[in-house]
C-alpha atoms as a PDB file:
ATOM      1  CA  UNK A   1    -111.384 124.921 -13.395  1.00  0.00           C
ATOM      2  CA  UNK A   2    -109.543 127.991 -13.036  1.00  0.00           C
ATOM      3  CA  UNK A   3    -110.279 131.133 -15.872  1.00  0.00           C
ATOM      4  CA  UNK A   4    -108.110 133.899 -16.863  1.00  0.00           C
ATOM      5  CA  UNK A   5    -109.193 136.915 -17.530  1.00  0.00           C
ATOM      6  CA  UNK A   6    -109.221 136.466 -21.763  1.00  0.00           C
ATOM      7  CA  UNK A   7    -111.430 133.017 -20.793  1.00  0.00           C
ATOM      8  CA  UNK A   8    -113.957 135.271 -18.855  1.00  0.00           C
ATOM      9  CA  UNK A   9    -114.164 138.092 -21.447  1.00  0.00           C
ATOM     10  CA  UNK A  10    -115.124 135.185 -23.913  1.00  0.00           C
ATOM     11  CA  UNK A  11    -117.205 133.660 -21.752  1.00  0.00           C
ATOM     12  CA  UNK A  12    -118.960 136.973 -21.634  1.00  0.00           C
ATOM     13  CA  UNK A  13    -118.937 137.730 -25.124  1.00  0.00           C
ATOM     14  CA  UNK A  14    -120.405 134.314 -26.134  1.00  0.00           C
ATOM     15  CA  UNK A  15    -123.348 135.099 -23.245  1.00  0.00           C
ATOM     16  CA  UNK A  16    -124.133 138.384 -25.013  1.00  0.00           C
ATOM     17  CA  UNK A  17    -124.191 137.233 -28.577  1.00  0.00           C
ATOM     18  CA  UNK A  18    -126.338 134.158 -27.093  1.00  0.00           C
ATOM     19  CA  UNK A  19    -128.896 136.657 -25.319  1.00  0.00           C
ATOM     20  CA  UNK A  20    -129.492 138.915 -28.667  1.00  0.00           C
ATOM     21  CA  UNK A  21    -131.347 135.867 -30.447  1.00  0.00           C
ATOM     22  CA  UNK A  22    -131.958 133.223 -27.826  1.00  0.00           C
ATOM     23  CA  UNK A  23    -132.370 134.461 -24.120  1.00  0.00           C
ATOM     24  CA  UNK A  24    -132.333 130.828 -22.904  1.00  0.00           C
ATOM     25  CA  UNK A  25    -131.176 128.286 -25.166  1.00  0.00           C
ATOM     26  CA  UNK A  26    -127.436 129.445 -25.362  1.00  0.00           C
ATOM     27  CA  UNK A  27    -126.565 130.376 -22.336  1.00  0.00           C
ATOM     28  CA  UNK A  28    -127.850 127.204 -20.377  1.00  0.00           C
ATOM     29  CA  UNK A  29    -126.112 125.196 -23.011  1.00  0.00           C
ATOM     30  CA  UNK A  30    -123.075 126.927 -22.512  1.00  0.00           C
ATOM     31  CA  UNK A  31    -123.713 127.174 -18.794  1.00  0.00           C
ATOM     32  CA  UNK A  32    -124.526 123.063 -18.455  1.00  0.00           C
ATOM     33  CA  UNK A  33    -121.512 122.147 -20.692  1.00  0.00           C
ATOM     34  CA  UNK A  34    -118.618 124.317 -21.241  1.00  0.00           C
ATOM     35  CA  UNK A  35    -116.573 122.408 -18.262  1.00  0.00           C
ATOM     36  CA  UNK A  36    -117.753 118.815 -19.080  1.00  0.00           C
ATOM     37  CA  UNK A  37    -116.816 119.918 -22.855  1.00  0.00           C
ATOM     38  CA  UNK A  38    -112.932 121.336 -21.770  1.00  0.00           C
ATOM     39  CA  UNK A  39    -112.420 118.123 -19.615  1.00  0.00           C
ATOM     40  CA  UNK A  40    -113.068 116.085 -22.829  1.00  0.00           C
ATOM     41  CA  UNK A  41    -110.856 117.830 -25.063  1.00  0.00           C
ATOM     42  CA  UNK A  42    -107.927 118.420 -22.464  1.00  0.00           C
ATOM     43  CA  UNK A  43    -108.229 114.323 -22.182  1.00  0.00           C
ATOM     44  CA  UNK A  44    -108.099 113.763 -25.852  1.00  0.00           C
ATOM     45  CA  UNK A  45    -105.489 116.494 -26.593  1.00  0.00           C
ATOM     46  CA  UNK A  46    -103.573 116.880 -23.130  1.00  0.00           C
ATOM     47  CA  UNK A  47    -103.477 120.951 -23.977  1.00  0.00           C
ATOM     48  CA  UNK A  48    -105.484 123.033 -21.457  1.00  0.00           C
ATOM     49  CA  UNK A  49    -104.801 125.931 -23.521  1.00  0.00           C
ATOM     50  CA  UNK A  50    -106.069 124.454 -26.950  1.00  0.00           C
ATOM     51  CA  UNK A  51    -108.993 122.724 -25.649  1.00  0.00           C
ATOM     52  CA  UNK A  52    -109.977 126.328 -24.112  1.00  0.00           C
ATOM     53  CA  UNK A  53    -109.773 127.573 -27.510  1.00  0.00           C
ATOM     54  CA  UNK A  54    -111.323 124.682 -29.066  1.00  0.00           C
ATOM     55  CA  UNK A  55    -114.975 125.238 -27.153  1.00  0.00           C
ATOM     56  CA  UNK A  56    -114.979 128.886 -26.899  1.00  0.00           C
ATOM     57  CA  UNK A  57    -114.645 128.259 -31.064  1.00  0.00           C
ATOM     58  CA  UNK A  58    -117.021 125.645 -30.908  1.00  0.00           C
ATOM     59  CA  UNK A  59    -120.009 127.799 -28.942  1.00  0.00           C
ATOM     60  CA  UNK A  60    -119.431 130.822 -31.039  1.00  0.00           C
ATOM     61  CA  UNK A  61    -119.595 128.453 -34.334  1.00  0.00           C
ATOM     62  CA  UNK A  62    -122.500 126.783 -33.028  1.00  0.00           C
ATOM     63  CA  UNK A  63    -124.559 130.297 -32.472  1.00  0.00           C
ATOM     64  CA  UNK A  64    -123.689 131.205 -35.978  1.00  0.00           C
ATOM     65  CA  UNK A  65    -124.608 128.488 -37.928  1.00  0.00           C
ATOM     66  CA  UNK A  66    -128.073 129.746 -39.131  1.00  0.00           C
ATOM     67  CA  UNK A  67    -129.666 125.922 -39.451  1.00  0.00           C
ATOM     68  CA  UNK A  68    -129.123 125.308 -35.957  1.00  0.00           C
ATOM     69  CA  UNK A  69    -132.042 125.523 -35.336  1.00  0.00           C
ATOM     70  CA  UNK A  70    -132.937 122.244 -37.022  1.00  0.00           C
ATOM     71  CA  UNK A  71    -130.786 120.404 -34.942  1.00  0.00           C
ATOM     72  CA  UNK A  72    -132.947 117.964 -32.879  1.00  0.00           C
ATOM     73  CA  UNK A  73    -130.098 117.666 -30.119  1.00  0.00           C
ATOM     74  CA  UNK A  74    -127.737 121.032 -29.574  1.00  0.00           C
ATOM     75  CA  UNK A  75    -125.820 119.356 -26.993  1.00  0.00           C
ATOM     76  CA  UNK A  76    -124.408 116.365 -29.277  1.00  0.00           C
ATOM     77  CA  UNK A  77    -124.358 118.877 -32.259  1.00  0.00           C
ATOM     78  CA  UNK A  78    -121.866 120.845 -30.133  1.00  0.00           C
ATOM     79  CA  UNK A  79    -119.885 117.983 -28.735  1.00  0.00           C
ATOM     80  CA  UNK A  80    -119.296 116.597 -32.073  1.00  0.00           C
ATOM     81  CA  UNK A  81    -118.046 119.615 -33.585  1.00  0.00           C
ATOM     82  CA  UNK A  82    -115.393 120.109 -31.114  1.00  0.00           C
ATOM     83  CA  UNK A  83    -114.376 116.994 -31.196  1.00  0.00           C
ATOM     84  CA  UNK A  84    -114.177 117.763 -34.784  1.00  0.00           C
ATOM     85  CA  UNK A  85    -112.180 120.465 -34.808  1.00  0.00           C
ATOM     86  CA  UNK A  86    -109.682 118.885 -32.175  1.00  0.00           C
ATOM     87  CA  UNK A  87    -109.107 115.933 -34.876  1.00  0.00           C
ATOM     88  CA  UNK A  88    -108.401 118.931 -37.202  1.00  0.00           C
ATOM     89  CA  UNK A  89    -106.270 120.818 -35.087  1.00  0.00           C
ATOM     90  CA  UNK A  90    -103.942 117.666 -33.954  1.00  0.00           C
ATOM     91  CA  UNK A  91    -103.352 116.867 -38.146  1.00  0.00           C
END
């Protein structure tokens, strides 16, 4: 998948606020499923450009939410959300 420069200054941004708190957790997450995670929504939506949007919103979301940390399963946590939030933005 190709990134634009905005894409990689996200990307970047979402690293840093992930290495603050968590020096591991975020970053791998982001790192093992930001691709798999676009190719979903671009499949479901058939936008590139929203489904971008859509998990770069997602990851940020998911590093603010303060009970995260009681989710047993980040991963599904994550991939339900955007899929969430893709329903919401196709209404």
């Amino acid at each position: 998948m190709r990134h634009n420069q905005k894409d990689l200054e996200i990307e970047g941004t979402i690293l840093e606020i992930s290495a603050t708190q968590n020096a591991t957790v975020y970053p791998q997450l982001y790192q093992d499923t930001s691709d798999e995670l676009r190719r979903l929504l671009v499949g479901k939506m058939g936008d590139e450009v929203e489904a971008d949007e859509i998990v770069q919103y997602a990851f940020v979301r998911l590093r603010h939410l303060r009970h995260n940390r009681d989710v047993d399963n980040l991963r599904s946590y994550l991939f339900n959300m955007a899929v969430r939030l893709a329903i919401n933005m196709l209404r």
